[in-house]
C-alpha atoms as a PDB file:
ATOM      1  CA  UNK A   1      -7.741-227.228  66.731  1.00  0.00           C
ATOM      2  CA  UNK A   2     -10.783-226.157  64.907  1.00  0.00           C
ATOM      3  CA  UNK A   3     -10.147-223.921  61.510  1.00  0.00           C
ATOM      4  CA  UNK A   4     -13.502-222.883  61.385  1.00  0.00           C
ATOM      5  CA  UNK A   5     -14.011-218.321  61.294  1.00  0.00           C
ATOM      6  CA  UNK A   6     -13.775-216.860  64.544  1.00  0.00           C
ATOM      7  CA  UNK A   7     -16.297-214.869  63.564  1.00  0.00           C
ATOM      8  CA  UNK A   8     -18.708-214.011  60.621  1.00  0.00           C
ATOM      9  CA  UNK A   9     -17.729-210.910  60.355  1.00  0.00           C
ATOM     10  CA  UNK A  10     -14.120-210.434  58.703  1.00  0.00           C
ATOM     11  CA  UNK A  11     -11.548-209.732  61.389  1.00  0.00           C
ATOM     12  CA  UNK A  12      -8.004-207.528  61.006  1.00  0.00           C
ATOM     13  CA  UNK A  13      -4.627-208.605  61.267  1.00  0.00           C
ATOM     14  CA  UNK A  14      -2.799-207.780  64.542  1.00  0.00           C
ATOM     15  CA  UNK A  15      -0.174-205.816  62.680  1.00  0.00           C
ATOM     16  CA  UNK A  16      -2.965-203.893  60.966  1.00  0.00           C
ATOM     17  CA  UNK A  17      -4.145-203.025  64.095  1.00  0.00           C
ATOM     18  CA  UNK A  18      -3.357-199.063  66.598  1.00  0.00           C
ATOM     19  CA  UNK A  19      -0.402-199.310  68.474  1.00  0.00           C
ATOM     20  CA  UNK A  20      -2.179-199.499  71.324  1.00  0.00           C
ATOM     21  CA  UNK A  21      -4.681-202.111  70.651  1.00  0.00           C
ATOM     22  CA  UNK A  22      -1.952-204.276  68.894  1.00  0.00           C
ATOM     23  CA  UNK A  23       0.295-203.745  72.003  1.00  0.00           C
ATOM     24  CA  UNK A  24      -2.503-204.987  74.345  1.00  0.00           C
ATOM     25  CA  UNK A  25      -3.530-207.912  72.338  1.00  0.00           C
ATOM     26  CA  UNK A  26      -0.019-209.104  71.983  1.00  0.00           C
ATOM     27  CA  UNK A  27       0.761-208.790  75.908  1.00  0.00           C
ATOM     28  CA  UNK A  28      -2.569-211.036  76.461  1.00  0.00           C
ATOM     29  CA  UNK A  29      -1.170-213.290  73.915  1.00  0.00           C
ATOM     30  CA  UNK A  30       2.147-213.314  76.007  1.00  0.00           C
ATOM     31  CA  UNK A  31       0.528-213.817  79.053  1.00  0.00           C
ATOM     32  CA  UNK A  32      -1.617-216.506  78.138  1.00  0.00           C
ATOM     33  CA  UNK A  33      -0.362-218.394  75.012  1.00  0.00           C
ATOM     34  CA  UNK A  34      -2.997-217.629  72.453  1.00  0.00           C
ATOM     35  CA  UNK A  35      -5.263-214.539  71.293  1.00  0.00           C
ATOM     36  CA  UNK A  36      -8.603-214.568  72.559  1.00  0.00           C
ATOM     37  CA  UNK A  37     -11.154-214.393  69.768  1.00  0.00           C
ATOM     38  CA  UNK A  38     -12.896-211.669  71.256  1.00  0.00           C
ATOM     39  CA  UNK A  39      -9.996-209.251  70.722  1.00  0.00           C
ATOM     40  CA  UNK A  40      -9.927-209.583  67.132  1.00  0.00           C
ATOM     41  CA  UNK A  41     -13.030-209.418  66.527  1.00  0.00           C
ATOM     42  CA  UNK A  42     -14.001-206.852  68.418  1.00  0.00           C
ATOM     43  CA  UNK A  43     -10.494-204.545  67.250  1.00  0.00           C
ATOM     44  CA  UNK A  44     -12.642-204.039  63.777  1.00  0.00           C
ATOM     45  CA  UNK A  45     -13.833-201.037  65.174  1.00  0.00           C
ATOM     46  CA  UNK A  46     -10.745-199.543  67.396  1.00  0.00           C
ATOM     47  CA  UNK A  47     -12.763-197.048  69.230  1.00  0.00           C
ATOM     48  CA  UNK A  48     -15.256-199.423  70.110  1.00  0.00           C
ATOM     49  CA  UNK A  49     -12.535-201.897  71.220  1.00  0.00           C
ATOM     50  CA  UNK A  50     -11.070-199.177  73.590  1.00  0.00           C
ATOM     51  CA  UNK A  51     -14.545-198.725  75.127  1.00  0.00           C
ATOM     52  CA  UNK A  52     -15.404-202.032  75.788  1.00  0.00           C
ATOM     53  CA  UNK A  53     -12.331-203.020  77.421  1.00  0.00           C
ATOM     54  CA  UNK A  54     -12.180-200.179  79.518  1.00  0.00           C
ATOM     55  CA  UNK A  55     -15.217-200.601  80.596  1.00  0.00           C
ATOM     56  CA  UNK A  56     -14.723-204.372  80.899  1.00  0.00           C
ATOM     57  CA  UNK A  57     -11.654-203.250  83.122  1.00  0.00           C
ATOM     58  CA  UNK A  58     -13.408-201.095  85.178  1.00  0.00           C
ATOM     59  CA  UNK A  59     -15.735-203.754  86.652  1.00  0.00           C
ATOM     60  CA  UNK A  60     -13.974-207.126  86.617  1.00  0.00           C
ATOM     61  CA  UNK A  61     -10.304-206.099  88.136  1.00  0.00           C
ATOM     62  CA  UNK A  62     -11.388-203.313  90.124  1.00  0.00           C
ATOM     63  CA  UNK A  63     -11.032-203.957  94.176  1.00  0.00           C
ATOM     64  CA  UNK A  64     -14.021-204.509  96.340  1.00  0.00           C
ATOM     65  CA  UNK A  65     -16.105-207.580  98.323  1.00  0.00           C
ATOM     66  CA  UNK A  66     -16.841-209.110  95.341  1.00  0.00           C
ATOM     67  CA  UNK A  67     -13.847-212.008  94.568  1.00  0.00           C
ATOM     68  CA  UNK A  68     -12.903-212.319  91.083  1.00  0.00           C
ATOM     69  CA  UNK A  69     -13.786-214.976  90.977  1.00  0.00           C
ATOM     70  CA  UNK A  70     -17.608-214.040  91.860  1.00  0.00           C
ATOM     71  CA  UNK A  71     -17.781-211.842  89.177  1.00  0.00           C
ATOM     72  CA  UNK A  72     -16.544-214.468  86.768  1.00  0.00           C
ATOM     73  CA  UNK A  73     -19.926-216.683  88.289  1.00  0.00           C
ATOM     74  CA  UNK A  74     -22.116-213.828  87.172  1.00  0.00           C
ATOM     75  CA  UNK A  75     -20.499-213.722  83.512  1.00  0.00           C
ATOM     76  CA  UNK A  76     -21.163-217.766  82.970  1.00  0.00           C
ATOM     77  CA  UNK A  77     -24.411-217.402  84.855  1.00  0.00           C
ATOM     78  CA  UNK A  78     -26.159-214.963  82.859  1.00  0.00           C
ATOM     79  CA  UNK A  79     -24.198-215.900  79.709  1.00  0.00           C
ATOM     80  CA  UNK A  80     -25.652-219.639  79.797  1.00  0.00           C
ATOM     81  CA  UNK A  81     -29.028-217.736  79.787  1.00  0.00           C
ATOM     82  CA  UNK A  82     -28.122-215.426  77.243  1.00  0.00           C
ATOM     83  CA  UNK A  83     -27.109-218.640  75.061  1.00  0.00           C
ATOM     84  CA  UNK A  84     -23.830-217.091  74.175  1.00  0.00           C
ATOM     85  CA  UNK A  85     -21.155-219.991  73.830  1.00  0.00           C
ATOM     86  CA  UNK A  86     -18.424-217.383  73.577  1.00  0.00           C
ATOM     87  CA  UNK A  87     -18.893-216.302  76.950  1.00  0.00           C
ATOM     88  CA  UNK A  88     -20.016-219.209  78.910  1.00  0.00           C
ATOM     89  CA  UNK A  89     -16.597-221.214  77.230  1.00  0.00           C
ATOM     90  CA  UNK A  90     -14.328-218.110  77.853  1.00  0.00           C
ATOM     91  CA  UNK A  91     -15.252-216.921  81.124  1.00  0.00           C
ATOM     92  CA  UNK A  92     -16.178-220.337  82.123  1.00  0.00           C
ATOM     93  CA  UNK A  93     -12.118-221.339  82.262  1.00  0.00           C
ATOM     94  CA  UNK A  94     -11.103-218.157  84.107  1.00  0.00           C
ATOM     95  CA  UNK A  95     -13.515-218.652  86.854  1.00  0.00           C
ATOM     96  CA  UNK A  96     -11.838-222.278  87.183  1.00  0.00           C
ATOM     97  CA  UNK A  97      -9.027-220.363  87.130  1.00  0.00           C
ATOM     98  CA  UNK A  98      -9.580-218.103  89.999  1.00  0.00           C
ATOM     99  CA  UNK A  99     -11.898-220.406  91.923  1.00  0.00           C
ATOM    100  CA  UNK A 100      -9.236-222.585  91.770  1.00  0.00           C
ATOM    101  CA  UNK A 101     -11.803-225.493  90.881  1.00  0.00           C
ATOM    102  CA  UNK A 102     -12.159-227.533  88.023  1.00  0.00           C
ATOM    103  CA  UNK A 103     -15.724-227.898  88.163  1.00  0.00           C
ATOM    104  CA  UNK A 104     -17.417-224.488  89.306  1.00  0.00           C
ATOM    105  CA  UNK A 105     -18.058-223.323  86.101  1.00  0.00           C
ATOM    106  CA  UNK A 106     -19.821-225.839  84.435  1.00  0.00           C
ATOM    107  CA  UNK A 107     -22.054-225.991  87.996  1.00  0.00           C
ATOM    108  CA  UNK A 108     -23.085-222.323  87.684  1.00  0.00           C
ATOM    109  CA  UNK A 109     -23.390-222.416  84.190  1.00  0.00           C
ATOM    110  CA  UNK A 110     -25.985-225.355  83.889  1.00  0.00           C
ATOM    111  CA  UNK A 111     -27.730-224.303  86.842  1.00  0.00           C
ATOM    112  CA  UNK A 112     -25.953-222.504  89.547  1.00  0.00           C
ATOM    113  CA  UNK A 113     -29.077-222.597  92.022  1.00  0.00           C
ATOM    114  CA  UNK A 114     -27.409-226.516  92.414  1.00  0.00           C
ATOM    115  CA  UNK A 115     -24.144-225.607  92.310  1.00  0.00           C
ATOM    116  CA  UNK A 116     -21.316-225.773  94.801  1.00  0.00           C
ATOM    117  CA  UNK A 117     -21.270-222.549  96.166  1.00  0.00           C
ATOM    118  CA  UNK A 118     -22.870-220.710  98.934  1.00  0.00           C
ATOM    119  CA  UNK A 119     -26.093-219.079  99.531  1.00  0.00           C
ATOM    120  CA  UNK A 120     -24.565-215.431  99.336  1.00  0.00           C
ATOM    121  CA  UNK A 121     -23.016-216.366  95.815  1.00  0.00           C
ATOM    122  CA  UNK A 122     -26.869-217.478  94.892  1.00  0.00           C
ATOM    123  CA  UNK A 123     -28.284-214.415  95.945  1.00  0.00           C
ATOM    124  CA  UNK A 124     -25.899-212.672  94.138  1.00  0.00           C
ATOM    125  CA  UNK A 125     -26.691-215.087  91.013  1.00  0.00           C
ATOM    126  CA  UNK A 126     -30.634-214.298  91.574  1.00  0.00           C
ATOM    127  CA  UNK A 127     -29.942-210.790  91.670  1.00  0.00           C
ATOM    128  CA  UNK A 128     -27.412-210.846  88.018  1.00  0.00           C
ATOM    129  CA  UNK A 129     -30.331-212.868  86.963  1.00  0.00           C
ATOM    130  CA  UNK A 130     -33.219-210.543  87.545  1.00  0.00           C
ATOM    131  CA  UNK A 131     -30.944-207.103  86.205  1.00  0.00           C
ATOM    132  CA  UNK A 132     -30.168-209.763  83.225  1.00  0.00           C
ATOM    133  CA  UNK A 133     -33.703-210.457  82.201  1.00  0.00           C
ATOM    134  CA  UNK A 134     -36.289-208.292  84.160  1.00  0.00           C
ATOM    135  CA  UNK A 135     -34.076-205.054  85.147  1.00  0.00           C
ATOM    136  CA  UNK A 136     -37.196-203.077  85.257  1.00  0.00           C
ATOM    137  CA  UNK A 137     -38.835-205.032  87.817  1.00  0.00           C
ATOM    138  CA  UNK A 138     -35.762-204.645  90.232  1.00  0.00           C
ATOM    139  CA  UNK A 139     -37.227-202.772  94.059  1.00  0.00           C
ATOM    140  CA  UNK A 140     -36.150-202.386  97.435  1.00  0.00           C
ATOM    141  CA  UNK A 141     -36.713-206.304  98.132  1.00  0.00           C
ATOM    142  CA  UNK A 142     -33.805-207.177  95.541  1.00  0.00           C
ATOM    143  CA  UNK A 143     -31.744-204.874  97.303  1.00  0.00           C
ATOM    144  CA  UNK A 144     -32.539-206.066 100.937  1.00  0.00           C
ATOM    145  CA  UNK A 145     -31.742-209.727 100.016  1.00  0.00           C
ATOM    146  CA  UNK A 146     -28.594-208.711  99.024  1.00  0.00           C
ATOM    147  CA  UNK A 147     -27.595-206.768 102.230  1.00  0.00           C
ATOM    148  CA  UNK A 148     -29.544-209.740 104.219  1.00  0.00           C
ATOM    149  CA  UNK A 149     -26.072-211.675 102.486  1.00  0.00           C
ATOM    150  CA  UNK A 150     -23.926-209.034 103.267  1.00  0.00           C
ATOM    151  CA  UNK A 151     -23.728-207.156 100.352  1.00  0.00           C
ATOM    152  CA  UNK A 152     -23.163-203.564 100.126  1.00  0.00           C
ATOM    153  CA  UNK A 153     -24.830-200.871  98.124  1.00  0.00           C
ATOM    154  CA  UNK A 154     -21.202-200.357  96.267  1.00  0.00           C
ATOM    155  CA  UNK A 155     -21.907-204.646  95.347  1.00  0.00           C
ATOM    156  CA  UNK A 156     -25.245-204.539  93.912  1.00  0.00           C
ATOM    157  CA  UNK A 157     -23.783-201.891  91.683  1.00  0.00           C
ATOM    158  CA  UNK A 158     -21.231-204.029  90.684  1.00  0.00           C
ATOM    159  CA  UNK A 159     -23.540-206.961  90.516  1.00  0.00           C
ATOM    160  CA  UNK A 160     -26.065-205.203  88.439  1.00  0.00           C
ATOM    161  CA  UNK A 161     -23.158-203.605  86.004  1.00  0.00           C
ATOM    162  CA  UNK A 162     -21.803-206.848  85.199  1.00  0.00           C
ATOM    163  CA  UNK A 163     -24.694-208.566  84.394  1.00  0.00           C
ATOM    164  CA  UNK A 164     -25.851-205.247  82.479  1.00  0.00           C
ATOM    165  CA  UNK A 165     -22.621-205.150  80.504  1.00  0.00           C
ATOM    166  CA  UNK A 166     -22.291-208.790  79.553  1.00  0.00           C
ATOM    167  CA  UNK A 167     -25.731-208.883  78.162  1.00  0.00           C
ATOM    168  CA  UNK A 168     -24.192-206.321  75.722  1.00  0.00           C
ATOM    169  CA  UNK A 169     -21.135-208.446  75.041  1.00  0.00           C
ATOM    170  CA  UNK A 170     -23.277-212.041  74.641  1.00  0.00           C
ATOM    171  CA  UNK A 171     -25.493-210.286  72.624  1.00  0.00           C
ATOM    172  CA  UNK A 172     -22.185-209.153  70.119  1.00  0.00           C
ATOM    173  CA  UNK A 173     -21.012-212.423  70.435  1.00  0.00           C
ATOM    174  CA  UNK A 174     -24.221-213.686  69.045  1.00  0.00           C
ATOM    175  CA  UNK A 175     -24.469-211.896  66.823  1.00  0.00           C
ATOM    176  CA  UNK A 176     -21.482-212.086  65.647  1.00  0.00           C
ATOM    177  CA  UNK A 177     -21.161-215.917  65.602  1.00  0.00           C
ATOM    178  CA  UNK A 178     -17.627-215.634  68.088  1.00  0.00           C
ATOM    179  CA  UNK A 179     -16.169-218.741  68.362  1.00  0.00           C
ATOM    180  CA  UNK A 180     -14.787-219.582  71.684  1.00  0.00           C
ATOM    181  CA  UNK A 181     -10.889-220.751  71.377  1.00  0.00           C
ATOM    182  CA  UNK A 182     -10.315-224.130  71.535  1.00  0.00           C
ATOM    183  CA  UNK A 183      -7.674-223.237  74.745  1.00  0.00           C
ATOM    184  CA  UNK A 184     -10.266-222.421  76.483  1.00  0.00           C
ATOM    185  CA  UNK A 185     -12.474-225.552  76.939  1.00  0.00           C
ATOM    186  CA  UNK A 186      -9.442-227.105  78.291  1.00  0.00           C
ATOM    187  CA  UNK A 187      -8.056-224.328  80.994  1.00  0.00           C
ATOM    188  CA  UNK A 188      -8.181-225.056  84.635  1.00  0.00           C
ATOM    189  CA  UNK A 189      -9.911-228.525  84.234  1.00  0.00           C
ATOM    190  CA  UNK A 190      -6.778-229.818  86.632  1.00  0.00           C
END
């Protein structure tokens, strides 16, 4: 276990923390056997915290076409471009997770155009990739690929929001030096 900072910005003790933040970190910590370093050190700033996981709430466990899975592919995709360790690590294990497959997520991370997955989960990886890095040159063609796989109007709103709100989060994690846990390069490798 590496005892290098989380982060390089100083981080707050749990029992330091709202009631309500400290309650949800500590049921993630039940659930899963550790604290992701993302909690801490985004709880700094409580308000900011609530935000961000609400919103984060809103589009990864919501119902809807896309698997969880799926939207776990478009974090690590557009993460690994973003360069953001944090994210490519973390997410990276809980899309082995819920793909149930211990090598999907290093696929779509290095280059998910050669990955093992179909050619509806690449459109919607071209798609995250184009709102990712060239949002203002999205048009009509984008959106007719994306029904051409089957996707909805409802799913390239999804799609778009999660590649839109991630950029956010790798950027924070960039910025903010977040270390992935060390759980996490191991999770869902068997």
């Amino acid at each position: 276990m590496s005892k290098a900072p989380i982060s390089r910005f100083s981080t707050p003790e749990i029992a330091d923390l709202p009631e309500d933040i400290r309650t949800r970190i500590l049921a993630v910590q039940e659930k899963s056997g550790f604290v992701p370093n993302v909690f801490l050190v985004l709880a700094r700033r409580p308000d900011e915290f609530r935000a961000f996981f609400a919103y984060h709430d809103a589009l990864m466990d919501k119902p809807g076409k896309l698997t969880k899975a799926e939207r776990e592919m478009i974090v690590v995709a557009t993460s690994n471009a973003n360069q953001c360790q944090y994210c490519v690590v973390a997410h990276g294990a809980i899309l082995r997770i819920r793909a149930k497959d211990p090598l999907i997520a290093d696929q779509v991370a290095i280059n998910y155009r050669k990955a093992d997955i179909t050619d509806r989960q690449k459109a919607m990886l071209d798609f995250a990739m184009t709102v990712a890095f060239e949002a203002y040159a999205v048009d009509d063609a984008d959106l007719a690929q994306l029904r051409s796989h089957g996707f909805s109007e409802e799913d390239a709103w999804d799609i778009a929001a999660i590649a839109a709100f991630f950029g956010m989060s790798n950027r924070l994690a960039n910025v903010t030096n977040m270390r992935p846990n060390d759980e996490f390069y191991t999770m869902g490798r068997t």
